[in-house]
PDB file of N, CA and C in Angstrom:
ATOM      1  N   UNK A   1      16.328  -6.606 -12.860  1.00  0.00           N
ATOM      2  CA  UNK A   1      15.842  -6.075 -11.611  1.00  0.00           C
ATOM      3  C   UNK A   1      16.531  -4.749 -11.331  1.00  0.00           C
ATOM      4  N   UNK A   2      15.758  -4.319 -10.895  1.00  0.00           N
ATOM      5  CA  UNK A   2      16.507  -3.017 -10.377  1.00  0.00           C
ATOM      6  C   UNK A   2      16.254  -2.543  -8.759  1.00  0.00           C
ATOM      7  N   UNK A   3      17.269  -1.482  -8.432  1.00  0.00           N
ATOM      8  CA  UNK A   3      16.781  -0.944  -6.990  1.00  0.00           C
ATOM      9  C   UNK A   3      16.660  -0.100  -6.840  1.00  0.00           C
ATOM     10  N   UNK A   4      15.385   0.148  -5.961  1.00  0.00           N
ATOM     11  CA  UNK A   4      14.702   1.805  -5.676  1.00  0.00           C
ATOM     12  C   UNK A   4      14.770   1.439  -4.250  1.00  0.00           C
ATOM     13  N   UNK A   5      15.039   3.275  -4.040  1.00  0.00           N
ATOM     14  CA  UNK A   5      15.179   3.815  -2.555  1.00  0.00           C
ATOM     15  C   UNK A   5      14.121   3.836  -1.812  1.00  0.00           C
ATOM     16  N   UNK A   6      14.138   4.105  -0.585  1.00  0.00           N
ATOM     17  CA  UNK A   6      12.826   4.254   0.323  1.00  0.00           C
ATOM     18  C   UNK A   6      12.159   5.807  -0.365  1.00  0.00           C
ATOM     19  N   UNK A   7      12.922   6.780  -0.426  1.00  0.00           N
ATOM     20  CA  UNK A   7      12.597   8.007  -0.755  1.00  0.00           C
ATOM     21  C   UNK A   7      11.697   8.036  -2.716  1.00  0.00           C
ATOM     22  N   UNK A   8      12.704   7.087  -3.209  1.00  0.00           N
ATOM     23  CA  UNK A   8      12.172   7.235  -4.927  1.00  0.00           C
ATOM     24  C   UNK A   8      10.657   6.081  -4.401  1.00  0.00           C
ATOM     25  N   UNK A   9      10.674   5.322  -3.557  1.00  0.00           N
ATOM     26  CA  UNK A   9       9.179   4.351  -3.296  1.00  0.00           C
ATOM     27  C   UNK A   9       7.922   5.347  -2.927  1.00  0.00           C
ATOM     28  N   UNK A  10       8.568   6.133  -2.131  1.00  0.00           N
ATOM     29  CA  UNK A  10       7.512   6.821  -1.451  1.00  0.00           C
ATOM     30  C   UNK A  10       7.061   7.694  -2.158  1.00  0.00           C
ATOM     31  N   UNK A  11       8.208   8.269  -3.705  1.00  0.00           N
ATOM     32  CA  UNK A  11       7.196   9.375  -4.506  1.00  0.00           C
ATOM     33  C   UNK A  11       6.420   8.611  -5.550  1.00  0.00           C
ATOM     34  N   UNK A  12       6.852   7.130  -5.789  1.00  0.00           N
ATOM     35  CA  UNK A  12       6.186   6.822  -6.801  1.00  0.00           C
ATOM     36  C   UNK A  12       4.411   6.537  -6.105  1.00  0.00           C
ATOM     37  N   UNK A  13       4.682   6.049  -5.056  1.00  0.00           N
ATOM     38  CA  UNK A  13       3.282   5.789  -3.879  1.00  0.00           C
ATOM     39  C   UNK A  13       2.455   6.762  -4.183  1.00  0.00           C
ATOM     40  N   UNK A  14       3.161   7.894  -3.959  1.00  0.00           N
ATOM     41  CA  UNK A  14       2.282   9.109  -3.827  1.00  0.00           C
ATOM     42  C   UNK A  14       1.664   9.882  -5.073  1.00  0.00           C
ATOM     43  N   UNK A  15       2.380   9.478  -5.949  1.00  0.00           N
ATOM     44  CA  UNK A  15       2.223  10.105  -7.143  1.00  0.00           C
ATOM     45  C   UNK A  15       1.115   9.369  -8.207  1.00  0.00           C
ATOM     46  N   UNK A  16       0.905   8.093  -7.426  1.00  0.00           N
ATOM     47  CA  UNK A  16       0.440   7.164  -8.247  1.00  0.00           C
ATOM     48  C   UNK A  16      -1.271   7.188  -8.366  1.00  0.00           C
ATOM     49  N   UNK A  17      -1.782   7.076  -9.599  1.00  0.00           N
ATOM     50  CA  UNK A  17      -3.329   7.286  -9.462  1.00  0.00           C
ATOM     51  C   UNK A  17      -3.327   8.074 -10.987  1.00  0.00           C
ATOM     52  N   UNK A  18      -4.810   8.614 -10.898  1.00  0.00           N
ATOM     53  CA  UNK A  18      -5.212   8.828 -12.155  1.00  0.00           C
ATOM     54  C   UNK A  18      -4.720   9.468 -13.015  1.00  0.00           C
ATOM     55  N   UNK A  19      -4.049   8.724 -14.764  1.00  0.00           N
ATOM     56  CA  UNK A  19      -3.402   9.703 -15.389  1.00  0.00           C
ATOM     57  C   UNK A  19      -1.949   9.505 -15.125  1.00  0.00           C
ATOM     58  N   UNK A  20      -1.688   9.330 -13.533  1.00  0.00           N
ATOM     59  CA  UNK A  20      -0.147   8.519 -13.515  1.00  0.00           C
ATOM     60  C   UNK A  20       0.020   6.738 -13.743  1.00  0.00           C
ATOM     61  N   UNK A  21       1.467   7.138 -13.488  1.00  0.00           N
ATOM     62  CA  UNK A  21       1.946   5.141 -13.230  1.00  0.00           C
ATOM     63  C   UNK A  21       1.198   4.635 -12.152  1.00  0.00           C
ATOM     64  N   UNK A  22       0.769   3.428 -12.176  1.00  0.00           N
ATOM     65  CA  UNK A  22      -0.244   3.119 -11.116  1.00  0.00           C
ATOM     66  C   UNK A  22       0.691   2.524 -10.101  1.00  0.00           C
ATOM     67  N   UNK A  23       0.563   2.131  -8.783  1.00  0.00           N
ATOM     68  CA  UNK A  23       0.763   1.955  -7.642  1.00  0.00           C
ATOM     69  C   UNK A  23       1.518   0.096  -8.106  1.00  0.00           C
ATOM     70  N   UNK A  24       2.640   0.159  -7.720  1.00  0.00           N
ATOM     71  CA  UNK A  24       3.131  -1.096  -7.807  1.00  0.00           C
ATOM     72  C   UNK A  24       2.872  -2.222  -6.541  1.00  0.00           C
ATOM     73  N   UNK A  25       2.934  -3.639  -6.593  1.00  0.00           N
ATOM     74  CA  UNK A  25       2.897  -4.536  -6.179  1.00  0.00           C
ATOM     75  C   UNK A  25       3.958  -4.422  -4.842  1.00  0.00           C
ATOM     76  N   UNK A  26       3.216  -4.146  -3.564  1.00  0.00           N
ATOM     77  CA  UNK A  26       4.557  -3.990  -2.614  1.00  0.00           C
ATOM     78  C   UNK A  26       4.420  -5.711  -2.246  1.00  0.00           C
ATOM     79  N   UNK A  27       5.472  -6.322  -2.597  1.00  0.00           N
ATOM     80  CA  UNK A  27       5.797  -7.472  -2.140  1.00  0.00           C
ATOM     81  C   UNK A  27       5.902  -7.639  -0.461  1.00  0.00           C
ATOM     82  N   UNK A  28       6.028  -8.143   0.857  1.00  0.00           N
ATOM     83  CA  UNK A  28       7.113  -8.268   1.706  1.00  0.00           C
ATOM     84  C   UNK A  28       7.241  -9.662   2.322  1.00  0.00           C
ATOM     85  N   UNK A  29       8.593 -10.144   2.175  1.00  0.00           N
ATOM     86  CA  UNK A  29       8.640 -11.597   2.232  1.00  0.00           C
ATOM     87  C   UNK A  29       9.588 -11.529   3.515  1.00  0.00           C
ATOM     88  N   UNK A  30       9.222 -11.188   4.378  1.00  0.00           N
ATOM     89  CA  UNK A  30       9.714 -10.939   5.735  1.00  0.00           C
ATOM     90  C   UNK A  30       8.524 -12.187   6.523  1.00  0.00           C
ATOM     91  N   UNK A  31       9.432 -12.208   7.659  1.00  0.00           N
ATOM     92  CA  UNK A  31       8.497 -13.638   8.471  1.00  0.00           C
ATOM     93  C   UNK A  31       7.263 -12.697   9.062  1.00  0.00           C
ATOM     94  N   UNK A  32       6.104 -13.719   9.165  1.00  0.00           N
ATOM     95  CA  UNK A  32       5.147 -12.597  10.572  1.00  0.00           C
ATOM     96  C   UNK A  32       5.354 -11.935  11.397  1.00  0.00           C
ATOM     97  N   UNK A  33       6.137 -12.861  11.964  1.00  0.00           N
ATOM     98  CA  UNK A  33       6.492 -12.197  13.194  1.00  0.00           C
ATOM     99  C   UNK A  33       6.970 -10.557  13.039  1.00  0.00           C
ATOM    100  N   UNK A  34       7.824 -10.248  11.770  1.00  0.00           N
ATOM    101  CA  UNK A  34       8.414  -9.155  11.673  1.00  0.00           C
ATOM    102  C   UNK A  34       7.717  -8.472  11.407  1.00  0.00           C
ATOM    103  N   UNK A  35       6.305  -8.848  10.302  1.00  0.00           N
ATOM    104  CA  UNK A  35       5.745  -7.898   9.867  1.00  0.00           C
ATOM    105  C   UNK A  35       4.920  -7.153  10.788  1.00  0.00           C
ATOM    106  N   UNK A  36       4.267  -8.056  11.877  1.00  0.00           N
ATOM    107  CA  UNK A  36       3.725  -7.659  12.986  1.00  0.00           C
ATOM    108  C   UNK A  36       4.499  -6.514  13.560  1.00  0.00           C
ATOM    109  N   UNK A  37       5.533  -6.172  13.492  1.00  0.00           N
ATOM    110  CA  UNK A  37       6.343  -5.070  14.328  1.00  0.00           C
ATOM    111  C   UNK A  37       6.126  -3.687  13.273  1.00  0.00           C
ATOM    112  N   UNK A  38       6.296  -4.132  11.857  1.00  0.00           N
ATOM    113  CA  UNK A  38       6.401  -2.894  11.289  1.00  0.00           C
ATOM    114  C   UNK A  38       6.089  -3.203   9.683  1.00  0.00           C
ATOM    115  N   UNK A  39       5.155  -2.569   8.852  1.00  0.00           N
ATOM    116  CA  UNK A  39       4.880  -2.802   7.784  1.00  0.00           C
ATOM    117  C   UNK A  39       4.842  -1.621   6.998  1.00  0.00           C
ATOM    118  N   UNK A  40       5.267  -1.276   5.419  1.00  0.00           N
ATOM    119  CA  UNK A  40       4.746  -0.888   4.544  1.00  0.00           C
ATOM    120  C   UNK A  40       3.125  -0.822   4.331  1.00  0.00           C
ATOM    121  N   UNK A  41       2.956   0.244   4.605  1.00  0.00           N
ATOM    122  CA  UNK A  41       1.001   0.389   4.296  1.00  0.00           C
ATOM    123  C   UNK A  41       0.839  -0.348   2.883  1.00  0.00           C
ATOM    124  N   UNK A  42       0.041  -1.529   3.099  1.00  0.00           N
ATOM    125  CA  UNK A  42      -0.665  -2.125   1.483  1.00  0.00           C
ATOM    126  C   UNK A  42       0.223  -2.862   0.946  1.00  0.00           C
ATOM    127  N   UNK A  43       1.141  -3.463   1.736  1.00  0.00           N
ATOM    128  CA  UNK A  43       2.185  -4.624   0.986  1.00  0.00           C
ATOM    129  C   UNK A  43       1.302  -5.922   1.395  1.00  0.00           C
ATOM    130  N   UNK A  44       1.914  -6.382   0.679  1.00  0.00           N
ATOM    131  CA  UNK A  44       1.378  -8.042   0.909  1.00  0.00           C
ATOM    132  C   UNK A  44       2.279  -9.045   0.927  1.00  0.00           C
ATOM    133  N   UNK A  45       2.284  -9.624   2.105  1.00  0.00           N
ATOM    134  CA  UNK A  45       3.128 -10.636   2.534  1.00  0.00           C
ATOM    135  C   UNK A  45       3.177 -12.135   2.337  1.00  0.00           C
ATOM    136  N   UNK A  46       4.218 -12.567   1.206  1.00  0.00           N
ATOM    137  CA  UNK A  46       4.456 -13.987   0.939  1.00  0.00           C
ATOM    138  C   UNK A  46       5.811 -14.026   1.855  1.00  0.00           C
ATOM    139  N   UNK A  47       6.337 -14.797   3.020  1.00  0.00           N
ATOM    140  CA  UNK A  47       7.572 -15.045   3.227  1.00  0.00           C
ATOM    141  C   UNK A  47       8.524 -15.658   2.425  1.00  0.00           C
ATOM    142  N   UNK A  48       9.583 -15.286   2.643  1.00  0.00           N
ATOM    143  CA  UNK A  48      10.685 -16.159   1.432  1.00  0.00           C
ATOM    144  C   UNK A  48      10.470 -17.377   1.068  1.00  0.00           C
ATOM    145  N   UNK A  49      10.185 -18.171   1.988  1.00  0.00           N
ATOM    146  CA  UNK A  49      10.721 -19.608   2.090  1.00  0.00           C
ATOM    147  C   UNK A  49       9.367 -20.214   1.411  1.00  0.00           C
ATOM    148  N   UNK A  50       7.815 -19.516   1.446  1.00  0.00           N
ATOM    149  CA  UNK A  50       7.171 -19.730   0.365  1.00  0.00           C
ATOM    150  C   UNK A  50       7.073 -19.077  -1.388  1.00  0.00           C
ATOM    151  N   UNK A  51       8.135 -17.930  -1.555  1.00  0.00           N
ATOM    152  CA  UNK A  51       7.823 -17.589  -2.516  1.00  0.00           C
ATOM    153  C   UNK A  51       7.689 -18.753  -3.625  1.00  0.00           C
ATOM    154  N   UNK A  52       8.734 -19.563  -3.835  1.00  0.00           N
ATOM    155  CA  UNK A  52       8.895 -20.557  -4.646  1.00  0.00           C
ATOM    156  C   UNK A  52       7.321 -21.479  -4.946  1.00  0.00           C
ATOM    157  N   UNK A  53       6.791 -21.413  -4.210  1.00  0.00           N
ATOM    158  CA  UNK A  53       5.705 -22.279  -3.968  1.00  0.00           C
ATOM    159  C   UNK A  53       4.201 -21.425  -4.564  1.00  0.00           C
ATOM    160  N   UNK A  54       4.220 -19.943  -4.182  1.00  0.00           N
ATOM    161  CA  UNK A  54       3.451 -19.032  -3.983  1.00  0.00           C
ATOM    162  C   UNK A  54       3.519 -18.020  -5.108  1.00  0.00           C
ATOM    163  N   UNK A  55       4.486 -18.173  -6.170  1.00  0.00           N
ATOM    164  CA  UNK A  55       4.842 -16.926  -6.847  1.00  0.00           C
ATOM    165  C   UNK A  55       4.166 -16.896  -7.579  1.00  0.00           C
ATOM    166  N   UNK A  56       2.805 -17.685  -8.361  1.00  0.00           N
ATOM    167  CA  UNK A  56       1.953 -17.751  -9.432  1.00  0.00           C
ATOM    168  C   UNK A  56       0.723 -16.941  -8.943  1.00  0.00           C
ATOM    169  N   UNK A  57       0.854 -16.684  -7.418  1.00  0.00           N
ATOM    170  CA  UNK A  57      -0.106 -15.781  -6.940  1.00  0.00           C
ATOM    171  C   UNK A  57       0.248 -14.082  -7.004  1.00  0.00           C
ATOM    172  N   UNK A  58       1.115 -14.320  -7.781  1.00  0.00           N
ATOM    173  CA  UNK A  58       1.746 -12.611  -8.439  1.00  0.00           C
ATOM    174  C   UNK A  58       1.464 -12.518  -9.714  1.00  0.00           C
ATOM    175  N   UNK A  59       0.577 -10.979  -9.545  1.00  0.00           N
ATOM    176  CA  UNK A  59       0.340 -10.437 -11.042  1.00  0.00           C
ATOM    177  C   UNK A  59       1.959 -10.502 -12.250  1.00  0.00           C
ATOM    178  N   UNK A  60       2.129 -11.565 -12.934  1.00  0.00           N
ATOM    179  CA  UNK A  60       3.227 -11.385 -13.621  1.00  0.00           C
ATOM    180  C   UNK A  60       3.356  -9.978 -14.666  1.00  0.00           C
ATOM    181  N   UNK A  61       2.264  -9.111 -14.681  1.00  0.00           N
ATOM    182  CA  UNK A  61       1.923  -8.267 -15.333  1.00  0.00           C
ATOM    183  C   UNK A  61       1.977  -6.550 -14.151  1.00  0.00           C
ATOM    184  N   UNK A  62       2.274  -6.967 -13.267  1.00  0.00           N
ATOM    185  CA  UNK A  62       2.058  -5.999 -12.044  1.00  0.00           C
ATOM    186  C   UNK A  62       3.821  -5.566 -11.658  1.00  0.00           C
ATOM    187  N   UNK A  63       4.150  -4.297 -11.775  1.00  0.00           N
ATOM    188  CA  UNK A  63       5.608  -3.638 -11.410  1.00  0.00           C
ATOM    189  C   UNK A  63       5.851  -4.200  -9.835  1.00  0.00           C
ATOM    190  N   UNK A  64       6.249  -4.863  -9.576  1.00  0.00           N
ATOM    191  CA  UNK A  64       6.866  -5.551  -8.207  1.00  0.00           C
ATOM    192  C   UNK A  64       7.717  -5.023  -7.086  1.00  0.00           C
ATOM    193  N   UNK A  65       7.276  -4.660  -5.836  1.00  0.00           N
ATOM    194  CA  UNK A  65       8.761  -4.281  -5.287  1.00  0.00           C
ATOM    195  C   UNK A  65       8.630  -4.791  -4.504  1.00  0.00           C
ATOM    196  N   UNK A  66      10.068  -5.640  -4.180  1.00  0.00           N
ATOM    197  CA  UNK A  66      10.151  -6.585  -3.290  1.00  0.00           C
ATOM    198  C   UNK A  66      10.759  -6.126  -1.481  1.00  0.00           C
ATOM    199  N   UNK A  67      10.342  -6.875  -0.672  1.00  0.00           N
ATOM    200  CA  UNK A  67      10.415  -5.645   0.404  1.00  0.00           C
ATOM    201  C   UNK A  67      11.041  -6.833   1.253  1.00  0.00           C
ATOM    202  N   UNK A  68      12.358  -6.372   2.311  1.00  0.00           N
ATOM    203  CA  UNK A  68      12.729  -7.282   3.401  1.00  0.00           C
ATOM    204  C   UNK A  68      12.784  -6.173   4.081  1.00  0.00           C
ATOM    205  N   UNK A  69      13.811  -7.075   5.180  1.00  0.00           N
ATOM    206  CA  UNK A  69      14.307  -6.087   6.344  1.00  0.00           C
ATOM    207  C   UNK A  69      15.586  -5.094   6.428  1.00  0.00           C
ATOM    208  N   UNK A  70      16.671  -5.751   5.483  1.00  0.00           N
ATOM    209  CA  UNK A  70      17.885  -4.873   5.083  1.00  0.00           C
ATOM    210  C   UNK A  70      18.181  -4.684   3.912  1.00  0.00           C
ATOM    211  N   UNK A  71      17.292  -5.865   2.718  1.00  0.00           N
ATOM    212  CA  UNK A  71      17.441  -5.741   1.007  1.00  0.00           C
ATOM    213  C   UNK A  71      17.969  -7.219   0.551  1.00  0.00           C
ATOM    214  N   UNK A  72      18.655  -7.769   1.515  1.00  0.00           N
ATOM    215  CA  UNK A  72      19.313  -8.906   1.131  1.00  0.00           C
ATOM    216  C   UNK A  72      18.390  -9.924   0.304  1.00  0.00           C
ATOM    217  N   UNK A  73      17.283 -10.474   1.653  1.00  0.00           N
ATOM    218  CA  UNK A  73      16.157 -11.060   1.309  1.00  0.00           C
ATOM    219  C   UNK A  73      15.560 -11.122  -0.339  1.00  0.00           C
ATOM    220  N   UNK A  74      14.889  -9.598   0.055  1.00  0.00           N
ATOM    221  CA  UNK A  74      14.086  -9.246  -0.779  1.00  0.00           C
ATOM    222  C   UNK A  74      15.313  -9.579  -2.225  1.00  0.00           C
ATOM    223  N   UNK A  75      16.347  -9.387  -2.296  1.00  0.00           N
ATOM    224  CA  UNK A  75      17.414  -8.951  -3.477  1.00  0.00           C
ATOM    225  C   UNK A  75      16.808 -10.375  -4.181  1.00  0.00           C
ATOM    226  N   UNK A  76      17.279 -11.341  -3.166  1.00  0.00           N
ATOM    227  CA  UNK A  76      17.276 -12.611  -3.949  1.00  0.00           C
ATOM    228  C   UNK A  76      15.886 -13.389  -4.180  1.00  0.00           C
ATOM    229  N   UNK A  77      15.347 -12.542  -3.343  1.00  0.00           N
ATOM    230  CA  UNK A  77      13.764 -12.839  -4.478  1.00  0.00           C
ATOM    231  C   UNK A  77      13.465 -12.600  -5.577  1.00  0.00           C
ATOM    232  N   UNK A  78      13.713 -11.058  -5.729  1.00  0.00           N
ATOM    233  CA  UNK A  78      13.359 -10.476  -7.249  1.00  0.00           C
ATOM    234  C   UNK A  78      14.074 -11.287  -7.840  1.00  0.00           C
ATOM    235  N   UNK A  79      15.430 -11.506  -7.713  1.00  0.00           N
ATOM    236  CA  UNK A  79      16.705 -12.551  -8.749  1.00  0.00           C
ATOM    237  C   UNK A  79      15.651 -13.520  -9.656  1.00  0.00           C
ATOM    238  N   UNK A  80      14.563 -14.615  -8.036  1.00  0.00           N
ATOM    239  CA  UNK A  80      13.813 -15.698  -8.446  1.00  0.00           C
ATOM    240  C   UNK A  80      12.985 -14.764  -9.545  1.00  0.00           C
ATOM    241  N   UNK A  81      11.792 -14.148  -9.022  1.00  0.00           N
ATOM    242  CA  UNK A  81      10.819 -13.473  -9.726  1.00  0.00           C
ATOM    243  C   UNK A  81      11.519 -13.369 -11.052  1.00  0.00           C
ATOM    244  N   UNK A  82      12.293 -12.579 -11.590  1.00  0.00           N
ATOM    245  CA  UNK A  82      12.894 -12.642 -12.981  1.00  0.00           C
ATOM    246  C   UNK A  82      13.108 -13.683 -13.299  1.00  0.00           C
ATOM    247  N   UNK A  83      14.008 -14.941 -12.794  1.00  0.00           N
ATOM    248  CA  UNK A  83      14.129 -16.446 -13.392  1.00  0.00           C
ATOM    249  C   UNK A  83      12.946 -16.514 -13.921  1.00  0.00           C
ATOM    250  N   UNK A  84      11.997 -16.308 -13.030  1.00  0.00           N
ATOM    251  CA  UNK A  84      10.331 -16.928 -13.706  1.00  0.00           C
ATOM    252  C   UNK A  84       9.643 -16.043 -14.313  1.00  0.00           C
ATOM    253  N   UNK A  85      10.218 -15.584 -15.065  1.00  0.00           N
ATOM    254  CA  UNK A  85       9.805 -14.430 -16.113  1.00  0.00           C
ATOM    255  C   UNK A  85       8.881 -13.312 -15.885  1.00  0.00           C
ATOM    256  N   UNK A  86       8.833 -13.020 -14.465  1.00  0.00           N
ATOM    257  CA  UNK A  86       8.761 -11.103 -14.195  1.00  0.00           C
ATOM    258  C   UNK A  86       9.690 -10.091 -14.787  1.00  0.00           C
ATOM    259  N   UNK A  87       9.056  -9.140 -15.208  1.00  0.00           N
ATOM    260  CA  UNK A  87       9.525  -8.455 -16.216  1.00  0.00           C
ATOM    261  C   UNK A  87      10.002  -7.273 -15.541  1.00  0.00           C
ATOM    262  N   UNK A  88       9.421  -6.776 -14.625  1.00  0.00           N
ATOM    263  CA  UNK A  88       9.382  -5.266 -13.986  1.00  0.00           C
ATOM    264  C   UNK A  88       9.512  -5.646 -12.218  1.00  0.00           C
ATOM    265  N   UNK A  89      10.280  -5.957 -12.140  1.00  0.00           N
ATOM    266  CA  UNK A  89      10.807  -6.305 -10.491  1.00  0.00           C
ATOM    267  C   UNK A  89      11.747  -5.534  -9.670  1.00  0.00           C
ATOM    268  N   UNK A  90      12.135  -4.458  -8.694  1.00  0.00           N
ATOM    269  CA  UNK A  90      12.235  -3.922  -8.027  1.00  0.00           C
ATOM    270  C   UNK A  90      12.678  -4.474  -6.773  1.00  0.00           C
ATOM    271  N   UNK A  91      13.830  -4.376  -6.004  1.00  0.00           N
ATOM    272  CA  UNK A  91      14.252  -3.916  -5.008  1.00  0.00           C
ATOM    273  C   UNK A  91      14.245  -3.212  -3.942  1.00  0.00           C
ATOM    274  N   UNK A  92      13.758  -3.204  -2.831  1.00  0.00           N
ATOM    275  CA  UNK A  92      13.638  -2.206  -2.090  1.00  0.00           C
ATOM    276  C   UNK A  92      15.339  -1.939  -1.603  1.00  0.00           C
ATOM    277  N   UNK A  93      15.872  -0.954  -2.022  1.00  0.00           N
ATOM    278  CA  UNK A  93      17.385  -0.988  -1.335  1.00  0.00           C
ATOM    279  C   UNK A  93      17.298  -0.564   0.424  1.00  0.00           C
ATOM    280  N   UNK A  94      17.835  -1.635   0.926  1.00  0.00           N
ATOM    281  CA  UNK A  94      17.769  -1.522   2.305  1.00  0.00           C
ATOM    282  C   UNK A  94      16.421  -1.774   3.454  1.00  0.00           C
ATOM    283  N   UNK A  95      15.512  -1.629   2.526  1.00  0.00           N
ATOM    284  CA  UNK A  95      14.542  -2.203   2.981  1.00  0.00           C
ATOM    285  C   UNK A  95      14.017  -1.290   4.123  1.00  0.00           C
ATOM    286  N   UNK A  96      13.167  -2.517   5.082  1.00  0.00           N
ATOM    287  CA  UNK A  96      12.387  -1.304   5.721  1.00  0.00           C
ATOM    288  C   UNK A  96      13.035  -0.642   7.086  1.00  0.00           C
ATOM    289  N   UNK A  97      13.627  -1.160   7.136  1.00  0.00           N
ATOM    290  CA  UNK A  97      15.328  -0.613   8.149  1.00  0.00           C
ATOM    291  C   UNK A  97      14.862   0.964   7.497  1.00  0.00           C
ATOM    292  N   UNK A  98      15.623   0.796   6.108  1.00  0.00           N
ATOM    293  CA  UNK A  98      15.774   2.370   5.909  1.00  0.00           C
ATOM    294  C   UNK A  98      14.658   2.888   5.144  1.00  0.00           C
ATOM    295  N   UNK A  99      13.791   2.316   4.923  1.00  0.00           N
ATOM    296  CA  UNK A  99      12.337   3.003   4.820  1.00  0.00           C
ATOM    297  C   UNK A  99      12.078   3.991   6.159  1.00  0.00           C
ATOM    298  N   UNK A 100      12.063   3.072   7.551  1.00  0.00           N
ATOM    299  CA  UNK A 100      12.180   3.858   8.986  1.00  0.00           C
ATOM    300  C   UNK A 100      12.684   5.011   9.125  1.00  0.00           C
ATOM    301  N   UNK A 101      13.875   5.084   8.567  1.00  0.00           N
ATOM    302  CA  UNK A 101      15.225   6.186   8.454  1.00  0.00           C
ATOM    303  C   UNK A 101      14.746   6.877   7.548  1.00  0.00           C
ATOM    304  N   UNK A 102      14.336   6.566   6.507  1.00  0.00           N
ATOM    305  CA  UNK A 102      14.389   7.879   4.744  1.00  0.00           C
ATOM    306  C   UNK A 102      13.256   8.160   5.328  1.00  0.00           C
ATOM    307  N   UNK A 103      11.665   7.673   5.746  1.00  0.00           N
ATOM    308  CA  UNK A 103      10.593   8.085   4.743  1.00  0.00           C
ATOM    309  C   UNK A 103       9.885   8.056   6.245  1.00  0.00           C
ATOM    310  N   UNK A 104      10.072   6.954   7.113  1.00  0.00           N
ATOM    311  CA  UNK A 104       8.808   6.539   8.130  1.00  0.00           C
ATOM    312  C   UNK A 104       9.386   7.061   9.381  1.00  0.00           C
ATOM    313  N   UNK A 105       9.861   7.736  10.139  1.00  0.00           N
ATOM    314  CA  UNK A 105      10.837   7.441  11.230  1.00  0.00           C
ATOM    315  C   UNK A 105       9.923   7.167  12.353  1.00  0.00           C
ATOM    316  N   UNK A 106       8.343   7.649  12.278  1.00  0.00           N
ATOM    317  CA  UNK A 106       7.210   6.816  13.397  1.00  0.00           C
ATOM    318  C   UNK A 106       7.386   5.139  13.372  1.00  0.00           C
ATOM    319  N   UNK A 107       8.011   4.328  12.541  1.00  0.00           N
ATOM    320  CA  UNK A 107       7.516   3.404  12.376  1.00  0.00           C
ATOM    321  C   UNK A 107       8.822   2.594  13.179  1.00  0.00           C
ATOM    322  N   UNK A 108       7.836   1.699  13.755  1.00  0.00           N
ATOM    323  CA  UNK A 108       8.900   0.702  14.740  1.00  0.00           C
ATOM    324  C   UNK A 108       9.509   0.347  14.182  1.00  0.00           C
ATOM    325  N   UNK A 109      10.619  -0.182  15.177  1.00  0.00           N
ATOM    326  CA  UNK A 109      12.261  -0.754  14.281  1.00  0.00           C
ATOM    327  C   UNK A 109      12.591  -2.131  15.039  1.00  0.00           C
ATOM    328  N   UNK A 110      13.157  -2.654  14.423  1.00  0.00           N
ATOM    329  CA  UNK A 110      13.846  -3.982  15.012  1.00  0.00           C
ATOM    330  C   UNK A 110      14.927  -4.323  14.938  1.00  0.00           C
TER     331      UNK A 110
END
């Protein structure tokens, strides 16, 4: 696993499309409630406490980045995701705290 910044997420986002690396899997395993306050455009939300249950509904073939609220979360997801043989799994370091801060600063905070 590895960890990418809010700033290295947002160029791969942007950069991504025809001829480039294609657009990775934004994970976010944050509760509703949170996501309701503030989201990554085009992530898709499994909460933690179902990943275990839910993770076969991930492209095992799809670059992954896993998204919480400070990194913690998300950290020890990807950990799982690799146990179960994801290959290309990602970190959001700090998550969307500092997504807000690096990349979004319109975007609500909690």
């Amino acid at each position: 696993m590895e960890q990418i910044s809010p700033p290295q997420l947002k160029e791969w986002l942007d950069q991504s499309g025809a001829g480039a690396r294609g657009k990775p899997l934004l994970l976010d395993v944050r509760e509703s409630w949170e996501v309701d306050i503030c989201r990554i455009p085009e992530s898709r939300t499994i909460p933690m406490g179902s990943v275990s249950v839910r993770f076969n509904e991930i492209d095992r073939d799809a670059e992954v980045v896993v998204i919480c609220h400070h990194g913690a979360r998300s950290f020890q997801v990807a950990m799982f995701l690799e146990q179960q043989g994801f290959a290309r799994v990602y970190n959001l370091y700090g998550g969307v705290a500092a997504w807000s801060q690096q990349v979004d600063p319109s975007m609500p905070t909690y």
